[in-house]
N, C-alpha and C. Protein backbone atom coordinates (compact mmCIF):
# COMPACT_ATOMS: atom_id res chain seq x y z
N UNK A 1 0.85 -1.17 0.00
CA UNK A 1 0.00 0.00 0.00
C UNK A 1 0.90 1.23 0.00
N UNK A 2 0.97 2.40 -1.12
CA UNK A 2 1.67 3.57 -0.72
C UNK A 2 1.55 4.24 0.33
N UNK A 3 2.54 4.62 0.42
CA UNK A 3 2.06 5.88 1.99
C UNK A 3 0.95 6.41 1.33
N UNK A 4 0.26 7.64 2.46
CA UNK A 4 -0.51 8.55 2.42
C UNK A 4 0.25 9.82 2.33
N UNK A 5 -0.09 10.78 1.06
CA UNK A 5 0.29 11.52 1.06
C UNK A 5 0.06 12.86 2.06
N UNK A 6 0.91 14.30 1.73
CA UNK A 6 1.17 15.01 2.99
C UNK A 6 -0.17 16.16 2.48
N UNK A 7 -0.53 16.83 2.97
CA UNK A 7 -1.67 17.41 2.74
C UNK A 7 -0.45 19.03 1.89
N UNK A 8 0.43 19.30 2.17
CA UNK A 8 1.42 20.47 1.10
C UNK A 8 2.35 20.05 0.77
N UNK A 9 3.04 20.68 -0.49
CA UNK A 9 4.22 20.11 -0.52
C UNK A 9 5.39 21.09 0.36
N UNK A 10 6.56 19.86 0.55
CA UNK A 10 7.25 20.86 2.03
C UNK A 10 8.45 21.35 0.75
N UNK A 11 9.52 22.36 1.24
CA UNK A 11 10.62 22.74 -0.04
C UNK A 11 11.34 21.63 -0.12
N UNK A 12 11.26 20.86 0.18
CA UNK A 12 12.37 19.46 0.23
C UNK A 12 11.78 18.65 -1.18
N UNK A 13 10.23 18.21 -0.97
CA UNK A 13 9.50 17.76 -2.19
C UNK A 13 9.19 18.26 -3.00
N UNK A 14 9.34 19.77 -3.21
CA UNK A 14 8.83 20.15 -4.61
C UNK A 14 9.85 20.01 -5.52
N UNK A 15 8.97 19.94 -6.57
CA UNK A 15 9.67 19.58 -8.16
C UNK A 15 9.82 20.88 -9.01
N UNK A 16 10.91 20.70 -9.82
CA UNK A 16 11.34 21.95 -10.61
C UNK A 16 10.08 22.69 -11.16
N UNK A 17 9.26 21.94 -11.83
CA UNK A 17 8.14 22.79 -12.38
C UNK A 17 6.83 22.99 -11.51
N UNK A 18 6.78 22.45 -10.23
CA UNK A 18 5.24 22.75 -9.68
C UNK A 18 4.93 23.99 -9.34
N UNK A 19 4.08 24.28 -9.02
CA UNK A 19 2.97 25.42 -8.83
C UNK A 19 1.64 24.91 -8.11
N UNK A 20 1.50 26.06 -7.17
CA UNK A 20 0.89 26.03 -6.24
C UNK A 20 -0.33 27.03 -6.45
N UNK A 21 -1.40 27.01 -7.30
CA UNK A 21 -2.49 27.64 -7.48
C UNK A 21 -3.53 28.35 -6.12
N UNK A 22 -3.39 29.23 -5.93
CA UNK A 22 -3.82 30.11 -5.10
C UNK A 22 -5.14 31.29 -5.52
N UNK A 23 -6.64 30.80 -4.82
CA UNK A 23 -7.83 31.76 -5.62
C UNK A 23 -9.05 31.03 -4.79
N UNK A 24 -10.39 31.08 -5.79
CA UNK A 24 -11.40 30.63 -5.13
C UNK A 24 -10.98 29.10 -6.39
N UNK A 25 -11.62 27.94 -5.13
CA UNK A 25 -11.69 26.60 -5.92
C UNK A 25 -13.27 26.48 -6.38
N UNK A 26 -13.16 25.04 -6.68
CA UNK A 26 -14.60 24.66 -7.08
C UNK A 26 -15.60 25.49 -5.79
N UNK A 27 -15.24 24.91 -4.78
CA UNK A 27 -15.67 24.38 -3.28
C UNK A 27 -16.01 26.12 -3.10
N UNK A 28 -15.38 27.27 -3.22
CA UNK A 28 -15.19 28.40 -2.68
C UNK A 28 -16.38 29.60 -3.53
N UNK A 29 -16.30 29.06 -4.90
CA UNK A 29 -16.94 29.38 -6.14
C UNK A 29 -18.57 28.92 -5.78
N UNK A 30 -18.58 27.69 -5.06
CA UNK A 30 -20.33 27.61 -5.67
C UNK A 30 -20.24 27.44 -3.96
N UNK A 31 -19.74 28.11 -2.88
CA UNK A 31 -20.32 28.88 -2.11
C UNK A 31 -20.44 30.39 -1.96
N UNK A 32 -19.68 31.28 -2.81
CA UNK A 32 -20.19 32.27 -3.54
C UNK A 32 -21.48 32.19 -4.22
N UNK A 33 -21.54 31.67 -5.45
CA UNK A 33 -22.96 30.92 -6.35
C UNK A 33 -23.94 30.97 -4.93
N UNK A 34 -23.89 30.28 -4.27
CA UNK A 34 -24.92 29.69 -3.27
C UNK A 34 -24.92 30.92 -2.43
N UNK A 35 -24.59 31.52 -2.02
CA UNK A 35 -24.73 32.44 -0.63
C UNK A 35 -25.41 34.14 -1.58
N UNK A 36 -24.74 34.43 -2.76
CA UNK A 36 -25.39 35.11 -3.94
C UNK A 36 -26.49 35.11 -4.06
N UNK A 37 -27.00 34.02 -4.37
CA UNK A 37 -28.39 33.54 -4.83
C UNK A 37 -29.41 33.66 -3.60
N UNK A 38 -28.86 32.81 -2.96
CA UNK A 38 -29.91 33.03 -1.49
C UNK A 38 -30.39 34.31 -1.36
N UNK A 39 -29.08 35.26 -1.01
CA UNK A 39 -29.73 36.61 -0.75
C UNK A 39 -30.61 37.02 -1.29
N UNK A 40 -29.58 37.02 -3.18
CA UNK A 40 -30.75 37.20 -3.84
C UNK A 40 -32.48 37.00 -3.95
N UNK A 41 -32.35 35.88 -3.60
CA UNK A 41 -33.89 34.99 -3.68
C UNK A 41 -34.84 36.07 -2.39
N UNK A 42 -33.91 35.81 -0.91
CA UNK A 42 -34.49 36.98 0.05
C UNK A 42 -34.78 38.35 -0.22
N UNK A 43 -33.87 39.22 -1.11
CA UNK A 43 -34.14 40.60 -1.34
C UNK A 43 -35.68 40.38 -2.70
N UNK A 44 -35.75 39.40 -3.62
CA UNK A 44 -36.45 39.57 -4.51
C UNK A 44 -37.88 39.58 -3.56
N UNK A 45 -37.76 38.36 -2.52
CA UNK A 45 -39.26 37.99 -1.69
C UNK A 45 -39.57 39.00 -0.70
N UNK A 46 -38.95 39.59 -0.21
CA UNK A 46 -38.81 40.65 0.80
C UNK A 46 -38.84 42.24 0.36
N UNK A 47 -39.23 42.35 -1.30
CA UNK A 47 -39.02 43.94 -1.62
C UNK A 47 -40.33 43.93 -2.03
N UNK A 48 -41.79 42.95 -2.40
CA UNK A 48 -42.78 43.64 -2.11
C UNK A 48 -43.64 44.12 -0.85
N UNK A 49 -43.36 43.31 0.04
CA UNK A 49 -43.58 43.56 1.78
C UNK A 49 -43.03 45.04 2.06
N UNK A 50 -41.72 45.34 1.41
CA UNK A 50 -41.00 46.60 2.13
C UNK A 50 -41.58 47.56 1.04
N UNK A 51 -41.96 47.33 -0.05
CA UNK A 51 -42.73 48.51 -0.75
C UNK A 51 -43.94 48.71 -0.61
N UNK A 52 -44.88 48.14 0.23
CA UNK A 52 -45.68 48.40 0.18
C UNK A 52 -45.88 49.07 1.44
N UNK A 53 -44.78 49.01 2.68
CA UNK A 53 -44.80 49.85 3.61
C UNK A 53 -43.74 51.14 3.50
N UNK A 54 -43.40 51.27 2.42
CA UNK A 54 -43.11 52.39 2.32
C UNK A 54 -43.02 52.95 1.07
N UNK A 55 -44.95 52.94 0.60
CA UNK A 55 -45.76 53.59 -0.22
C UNK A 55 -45.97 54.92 0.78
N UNK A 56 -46.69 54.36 2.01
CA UNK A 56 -46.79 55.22 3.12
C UNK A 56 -45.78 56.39 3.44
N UNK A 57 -44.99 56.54 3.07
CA UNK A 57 -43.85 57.05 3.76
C UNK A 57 -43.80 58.02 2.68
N UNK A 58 -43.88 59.20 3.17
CA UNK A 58 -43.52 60.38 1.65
C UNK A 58 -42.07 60.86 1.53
N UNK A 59 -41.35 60.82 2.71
CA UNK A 59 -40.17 60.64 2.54
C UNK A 59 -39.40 59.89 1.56
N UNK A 60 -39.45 59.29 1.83
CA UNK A 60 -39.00 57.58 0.56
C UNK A 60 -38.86 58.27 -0.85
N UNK A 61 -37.77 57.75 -1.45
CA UNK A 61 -37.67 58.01 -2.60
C UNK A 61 -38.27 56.99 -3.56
N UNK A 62 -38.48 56.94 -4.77
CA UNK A 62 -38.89 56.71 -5.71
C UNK A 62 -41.08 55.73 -5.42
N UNK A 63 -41.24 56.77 -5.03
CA UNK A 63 -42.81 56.22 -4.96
C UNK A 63 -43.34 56.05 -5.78
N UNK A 64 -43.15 56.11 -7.12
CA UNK A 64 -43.87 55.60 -8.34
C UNK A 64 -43.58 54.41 -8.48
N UNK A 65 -41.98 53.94 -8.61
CA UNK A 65 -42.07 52.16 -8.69
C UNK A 65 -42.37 51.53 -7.58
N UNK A 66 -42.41 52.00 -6.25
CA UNK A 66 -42.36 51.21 -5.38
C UNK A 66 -44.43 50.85 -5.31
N UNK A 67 -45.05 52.38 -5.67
CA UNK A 67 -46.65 51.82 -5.70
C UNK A 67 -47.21 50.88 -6.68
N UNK A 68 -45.81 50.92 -8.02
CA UNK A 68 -45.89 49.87 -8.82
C UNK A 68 -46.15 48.49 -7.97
N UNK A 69 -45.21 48.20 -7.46
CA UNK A 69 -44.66 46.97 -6.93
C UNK A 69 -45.41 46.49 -5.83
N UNK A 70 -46.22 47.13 -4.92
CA UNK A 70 -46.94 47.07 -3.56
C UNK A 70 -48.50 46.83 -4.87
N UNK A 71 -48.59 47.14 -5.55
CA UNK A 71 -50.15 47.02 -5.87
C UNK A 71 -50.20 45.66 -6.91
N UNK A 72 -49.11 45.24 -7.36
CA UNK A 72 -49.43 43.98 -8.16
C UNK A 72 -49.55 42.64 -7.29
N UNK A 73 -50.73 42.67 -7.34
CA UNK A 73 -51.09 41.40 -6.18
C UNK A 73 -51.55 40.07 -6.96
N UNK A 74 -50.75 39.84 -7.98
CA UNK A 74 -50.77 38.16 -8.72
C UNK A 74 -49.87 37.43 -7.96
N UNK A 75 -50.36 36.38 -8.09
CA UNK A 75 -49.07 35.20 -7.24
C UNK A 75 -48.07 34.89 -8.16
N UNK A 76 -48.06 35.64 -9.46
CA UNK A 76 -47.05 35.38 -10.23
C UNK A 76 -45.99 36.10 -10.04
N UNK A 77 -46.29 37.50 -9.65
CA UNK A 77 -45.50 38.81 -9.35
C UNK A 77 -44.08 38.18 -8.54
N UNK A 78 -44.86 37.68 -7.29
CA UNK A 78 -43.92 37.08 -5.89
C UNK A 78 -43.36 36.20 -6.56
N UNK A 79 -43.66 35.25 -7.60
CA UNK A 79 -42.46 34.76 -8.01
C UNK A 79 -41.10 35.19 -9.25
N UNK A 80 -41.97 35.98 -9.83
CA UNK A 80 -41.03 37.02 -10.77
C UNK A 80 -39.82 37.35 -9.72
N UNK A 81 -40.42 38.26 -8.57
CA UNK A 81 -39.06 38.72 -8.32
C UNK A 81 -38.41 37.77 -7.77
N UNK A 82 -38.93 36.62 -7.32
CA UNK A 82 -37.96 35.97 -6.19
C UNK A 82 -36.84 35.30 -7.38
N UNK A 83 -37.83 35.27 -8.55
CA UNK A 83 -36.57 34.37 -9.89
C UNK A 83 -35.43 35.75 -9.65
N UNK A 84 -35.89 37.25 -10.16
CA UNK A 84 -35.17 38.11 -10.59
C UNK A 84 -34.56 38.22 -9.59
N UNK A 85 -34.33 37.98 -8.44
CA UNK A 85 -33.45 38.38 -7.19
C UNK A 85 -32.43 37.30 -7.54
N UNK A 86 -32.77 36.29 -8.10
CA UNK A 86 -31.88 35.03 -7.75
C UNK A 86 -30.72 35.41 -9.37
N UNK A 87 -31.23 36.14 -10.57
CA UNK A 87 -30.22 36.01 -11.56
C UNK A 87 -29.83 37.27 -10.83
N UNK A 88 -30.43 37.93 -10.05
CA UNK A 88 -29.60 39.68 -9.87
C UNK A 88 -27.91 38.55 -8.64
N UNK A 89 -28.52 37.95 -8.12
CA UNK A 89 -27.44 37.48 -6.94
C UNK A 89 -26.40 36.56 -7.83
N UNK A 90 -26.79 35.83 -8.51
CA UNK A 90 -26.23 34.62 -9.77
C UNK A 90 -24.75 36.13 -10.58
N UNK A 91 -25.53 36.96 -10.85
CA UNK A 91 -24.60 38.17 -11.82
C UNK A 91 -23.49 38.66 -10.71
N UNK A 92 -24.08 38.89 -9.52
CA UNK A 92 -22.97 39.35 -8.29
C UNK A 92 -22.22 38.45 -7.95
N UNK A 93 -22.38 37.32 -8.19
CA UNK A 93 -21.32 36.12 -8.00
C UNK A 93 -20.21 36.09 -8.82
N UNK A 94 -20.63 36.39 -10.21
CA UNK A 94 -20.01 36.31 -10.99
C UNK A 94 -19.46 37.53 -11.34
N UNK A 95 -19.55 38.76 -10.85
CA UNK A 95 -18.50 39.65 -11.07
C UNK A 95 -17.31 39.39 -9.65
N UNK A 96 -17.72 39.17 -8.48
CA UNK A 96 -17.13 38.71 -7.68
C UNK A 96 -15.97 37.56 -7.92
N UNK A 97 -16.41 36.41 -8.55
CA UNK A 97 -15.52 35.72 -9.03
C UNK A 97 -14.63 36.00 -9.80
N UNK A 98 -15.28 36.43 -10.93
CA UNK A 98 -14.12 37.39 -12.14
C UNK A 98 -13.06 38.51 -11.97
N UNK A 99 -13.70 39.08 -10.76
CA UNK A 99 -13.10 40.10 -9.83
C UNK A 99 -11.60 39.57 -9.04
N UNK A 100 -12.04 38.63 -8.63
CA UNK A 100 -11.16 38.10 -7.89
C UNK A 100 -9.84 37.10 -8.63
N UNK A 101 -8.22 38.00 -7.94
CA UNK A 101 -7.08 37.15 -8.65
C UNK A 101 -6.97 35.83 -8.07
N UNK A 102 -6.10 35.11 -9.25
CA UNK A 102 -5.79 33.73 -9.03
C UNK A 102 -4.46 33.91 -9.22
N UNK A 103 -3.70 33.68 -8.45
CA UNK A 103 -2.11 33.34 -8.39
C UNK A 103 -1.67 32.10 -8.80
N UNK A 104 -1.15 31.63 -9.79
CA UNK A 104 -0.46 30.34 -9.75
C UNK A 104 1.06 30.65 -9.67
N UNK A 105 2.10 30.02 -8.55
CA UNK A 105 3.02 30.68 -7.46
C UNK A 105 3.92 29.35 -8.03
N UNK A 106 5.23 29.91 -9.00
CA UNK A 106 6.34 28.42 -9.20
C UNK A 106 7.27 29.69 -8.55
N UNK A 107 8.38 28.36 -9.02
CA UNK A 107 9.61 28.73 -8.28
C UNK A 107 10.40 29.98 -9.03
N UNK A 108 9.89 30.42 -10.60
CA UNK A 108 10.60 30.92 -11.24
C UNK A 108 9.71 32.51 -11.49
N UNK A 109 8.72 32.23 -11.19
CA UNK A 109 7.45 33.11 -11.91
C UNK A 109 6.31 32.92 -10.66
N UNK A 110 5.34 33.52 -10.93
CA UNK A 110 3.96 34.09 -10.51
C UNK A 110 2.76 34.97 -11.59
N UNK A 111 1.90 33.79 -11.89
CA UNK A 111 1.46 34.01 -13.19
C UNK A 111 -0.09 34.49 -12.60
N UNK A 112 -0.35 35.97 -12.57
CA UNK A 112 -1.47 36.60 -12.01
C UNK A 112 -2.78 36.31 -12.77
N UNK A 113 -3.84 35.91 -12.96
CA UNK A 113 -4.89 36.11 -13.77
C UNK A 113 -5.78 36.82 -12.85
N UNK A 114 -6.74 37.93 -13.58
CA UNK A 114 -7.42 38.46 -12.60
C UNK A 114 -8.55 39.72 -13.97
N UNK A 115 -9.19 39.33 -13.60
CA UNK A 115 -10.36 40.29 -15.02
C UNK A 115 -10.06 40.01 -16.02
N UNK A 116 -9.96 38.50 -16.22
CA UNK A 116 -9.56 38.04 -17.86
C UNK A 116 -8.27 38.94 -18.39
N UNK A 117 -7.41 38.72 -17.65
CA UNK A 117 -6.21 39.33 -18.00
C UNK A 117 -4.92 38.37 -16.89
N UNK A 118 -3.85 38.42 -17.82
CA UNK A 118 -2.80 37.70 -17.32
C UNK A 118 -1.48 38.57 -17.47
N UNK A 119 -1.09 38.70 -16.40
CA UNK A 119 0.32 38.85 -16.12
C UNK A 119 0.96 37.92 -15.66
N UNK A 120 2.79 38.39 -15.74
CA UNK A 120 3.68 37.68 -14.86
C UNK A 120 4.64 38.00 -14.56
N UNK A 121 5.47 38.05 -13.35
CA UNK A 121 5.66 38.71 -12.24
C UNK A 121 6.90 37.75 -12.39
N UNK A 122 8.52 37.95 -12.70
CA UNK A 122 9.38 37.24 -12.60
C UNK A 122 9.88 37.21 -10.74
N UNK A 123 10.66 35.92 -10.68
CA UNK A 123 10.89 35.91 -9.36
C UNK A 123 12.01 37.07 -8.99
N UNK A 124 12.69 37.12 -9.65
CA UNK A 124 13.73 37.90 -9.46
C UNK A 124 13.32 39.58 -9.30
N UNK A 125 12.08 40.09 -9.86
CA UNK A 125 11.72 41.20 -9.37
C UNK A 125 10.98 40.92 -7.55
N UNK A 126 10.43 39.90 -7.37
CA UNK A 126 10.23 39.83 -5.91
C UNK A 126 11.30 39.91 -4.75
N UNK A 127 11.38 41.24 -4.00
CA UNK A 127 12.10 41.27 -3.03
C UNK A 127 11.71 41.08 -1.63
N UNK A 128 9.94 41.21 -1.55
CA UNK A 128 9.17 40.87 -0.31
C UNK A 128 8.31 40.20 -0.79
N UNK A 129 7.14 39.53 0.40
CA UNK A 129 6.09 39.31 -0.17
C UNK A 129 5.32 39.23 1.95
N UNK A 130 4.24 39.80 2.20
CA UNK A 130 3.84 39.81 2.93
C UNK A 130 2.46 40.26 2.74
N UNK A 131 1.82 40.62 3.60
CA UNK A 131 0.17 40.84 4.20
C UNK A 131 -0.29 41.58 4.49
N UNK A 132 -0.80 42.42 4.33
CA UNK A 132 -1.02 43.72 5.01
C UNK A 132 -2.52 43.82 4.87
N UNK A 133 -3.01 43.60 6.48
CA UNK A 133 -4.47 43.55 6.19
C UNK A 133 -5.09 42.12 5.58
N UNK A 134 -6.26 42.03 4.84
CA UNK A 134 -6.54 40.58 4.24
C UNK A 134 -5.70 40.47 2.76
N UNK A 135 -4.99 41.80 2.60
CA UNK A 135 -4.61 41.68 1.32
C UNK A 135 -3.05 41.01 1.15
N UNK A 136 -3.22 40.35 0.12
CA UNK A 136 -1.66 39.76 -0.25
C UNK A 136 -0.53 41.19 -1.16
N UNK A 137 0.81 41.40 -0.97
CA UNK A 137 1.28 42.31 -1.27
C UNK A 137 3.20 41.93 -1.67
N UNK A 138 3.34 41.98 -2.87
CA UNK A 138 4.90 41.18 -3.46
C UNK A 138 5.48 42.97 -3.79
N UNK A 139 6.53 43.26 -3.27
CA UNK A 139 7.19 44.22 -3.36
C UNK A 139 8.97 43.73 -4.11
N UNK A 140 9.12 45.00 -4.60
CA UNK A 140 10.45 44.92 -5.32
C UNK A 140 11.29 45.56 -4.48
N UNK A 141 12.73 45.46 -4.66
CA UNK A 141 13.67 45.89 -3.64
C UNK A 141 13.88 47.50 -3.51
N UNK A 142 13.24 48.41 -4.54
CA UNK A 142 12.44 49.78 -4.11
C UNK A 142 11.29 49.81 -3.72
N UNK A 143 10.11 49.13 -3.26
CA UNK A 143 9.43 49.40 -2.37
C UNK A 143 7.85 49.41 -3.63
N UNK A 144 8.44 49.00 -4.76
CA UNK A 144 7.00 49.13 -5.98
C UNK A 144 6.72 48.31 -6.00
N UNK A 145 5.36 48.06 -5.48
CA UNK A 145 4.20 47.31 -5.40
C UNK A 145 3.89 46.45 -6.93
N UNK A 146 4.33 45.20 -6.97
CA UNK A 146 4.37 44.84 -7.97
C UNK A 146 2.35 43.82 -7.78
N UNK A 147 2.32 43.52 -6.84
CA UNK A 147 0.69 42.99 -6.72
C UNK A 147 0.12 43.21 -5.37
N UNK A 148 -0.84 43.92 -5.28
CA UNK A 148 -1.54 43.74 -4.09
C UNK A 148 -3.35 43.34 -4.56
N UNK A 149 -3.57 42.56 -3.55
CA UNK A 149 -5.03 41.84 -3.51
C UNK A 149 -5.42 40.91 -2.94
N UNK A 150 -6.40 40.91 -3.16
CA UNK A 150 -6.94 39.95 -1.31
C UNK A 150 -7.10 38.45 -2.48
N UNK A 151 -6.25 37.31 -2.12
CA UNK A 151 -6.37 36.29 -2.72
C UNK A 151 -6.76 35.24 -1.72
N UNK A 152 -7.72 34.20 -2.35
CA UNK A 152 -8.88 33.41 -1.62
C UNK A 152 -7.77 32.31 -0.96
N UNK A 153 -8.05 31.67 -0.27
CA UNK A 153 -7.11 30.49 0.14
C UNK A 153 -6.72 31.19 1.91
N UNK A 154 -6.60 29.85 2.86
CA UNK A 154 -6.08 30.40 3.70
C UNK A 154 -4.91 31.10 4.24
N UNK A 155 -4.85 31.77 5.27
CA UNK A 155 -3.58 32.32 5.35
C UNK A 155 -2.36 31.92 4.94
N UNK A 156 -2.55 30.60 5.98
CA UNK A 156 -1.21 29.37 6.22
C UNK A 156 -0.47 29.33 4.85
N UNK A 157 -2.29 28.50 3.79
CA UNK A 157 -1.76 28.03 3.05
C UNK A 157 -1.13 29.26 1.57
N UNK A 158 -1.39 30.56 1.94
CA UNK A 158 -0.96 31.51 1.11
C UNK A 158 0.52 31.51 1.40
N UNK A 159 1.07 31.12 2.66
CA UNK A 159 2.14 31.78 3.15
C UNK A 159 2.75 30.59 2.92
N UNK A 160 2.30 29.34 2.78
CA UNK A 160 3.18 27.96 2.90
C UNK A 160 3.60 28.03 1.10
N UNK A 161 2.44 28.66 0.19
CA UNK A 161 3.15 28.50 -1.04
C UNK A 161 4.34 29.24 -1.34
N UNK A 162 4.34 30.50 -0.87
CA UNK A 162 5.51 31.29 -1.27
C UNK A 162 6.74 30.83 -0.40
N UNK A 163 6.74 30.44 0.84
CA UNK A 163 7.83 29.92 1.67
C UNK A 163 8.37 28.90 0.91
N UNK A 164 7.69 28.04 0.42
CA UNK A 164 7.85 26.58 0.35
C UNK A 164 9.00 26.72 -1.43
N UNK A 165 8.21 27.84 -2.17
CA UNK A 165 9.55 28.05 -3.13
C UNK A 165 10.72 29.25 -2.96
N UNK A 166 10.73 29.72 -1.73
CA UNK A 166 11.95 30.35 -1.83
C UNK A 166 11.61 31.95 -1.69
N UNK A 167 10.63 32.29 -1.49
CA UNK A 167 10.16 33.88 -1.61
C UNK A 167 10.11 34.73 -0.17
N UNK A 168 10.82 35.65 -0.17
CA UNK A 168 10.97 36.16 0.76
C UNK A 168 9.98 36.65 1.88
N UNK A 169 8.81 35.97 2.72
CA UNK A 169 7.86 35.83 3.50
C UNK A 169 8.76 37.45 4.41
N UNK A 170 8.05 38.56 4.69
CA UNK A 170 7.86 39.53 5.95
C UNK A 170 6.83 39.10 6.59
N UNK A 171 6.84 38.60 7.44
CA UNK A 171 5.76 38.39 8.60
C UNK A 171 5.77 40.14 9.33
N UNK A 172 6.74 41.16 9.31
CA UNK A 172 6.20 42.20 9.62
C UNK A 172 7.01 43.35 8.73
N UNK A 173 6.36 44.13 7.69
CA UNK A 173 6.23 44.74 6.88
C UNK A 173 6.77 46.38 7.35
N UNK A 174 8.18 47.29 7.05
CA UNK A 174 8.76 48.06 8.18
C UNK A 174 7.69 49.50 7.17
């Protein structure tokens, strides 16, 4: 029976070409999808109840759509929006996702994708790489911000990829 493998690779086991992909996974993505939608589904079911109490209200801005929305009393209506809440939350997922960089982290390079666009970041311009805040941040040996952004993955394992090939980890940033 083989061993069981190690849940990272340590710098001892990595291989000349691996890479350590750093972002949202399947798993991270369709709990975005899922937590999106929900809301969604709640704001679509929950905005004729709140328009119709604040038809009342002369304060309130836009009282023409909202007396729209409080007076259509089909049972089809309540489900219109609860669909339209769910593609309005489905679209916020997905700029969120698209929004968000993916690092794939080798020993030689750091290949950014992030708004359908790709860069890459040679190792040799990395002179730091630390945290500041939730955001990830790779500095050059003048102090130019070569990437900052909040990349998905846990801390550890943000910090175990760049350690693990050789990149200069600041745990405190002067």
């Amino acid at each position: 029976m083989p061993p069981a493998s190690s849940p990272g690779p340590s710098p001892d086991h990595l291989g000349p070409g691996e890479v350590t992909r750093l972002g949202f996974d399947r798993t991270g993505k369709a709990w975005v999808v899922g937590v999106c939608a929900a809301v969604g589904l709640l704001l679509g079911l929950a905005i004729r109840p709140v328009a119709e109490s604040a038809t009342g209200l002369d304060w309130v801005p836009f009282q023409g759509p909202l007396r729209l929305i409080a007076s259509a009393d089909h049972p089809w209506v309540g489900w219109l929006l609860a669909v339209l809440g769910i593609i309005a939350g489905l679209v916020f997922a997905a700029v969120i996702i698209h929004q968000s960089p993916v690092l794939h982290v080798g020993s030689d390079q750091i290949r950014v994708d992030q708004k359908g666009q790709v860069r890459t970041i040679r190792r040799a311009q990395v002179a730091t790489v630390y945290r500041d805040g939730s955001d990830l941040v790779l500095e050059t040996e003048q102090g130019r911000t070569l990437f900052r952004g909040d990349v998905e993955g846990g801390k550890g394992a943000v910090r175990e990829a760049f350690i693990a090939r050789g990149y200069p980890w600041d745990a405190e940033p002067s």
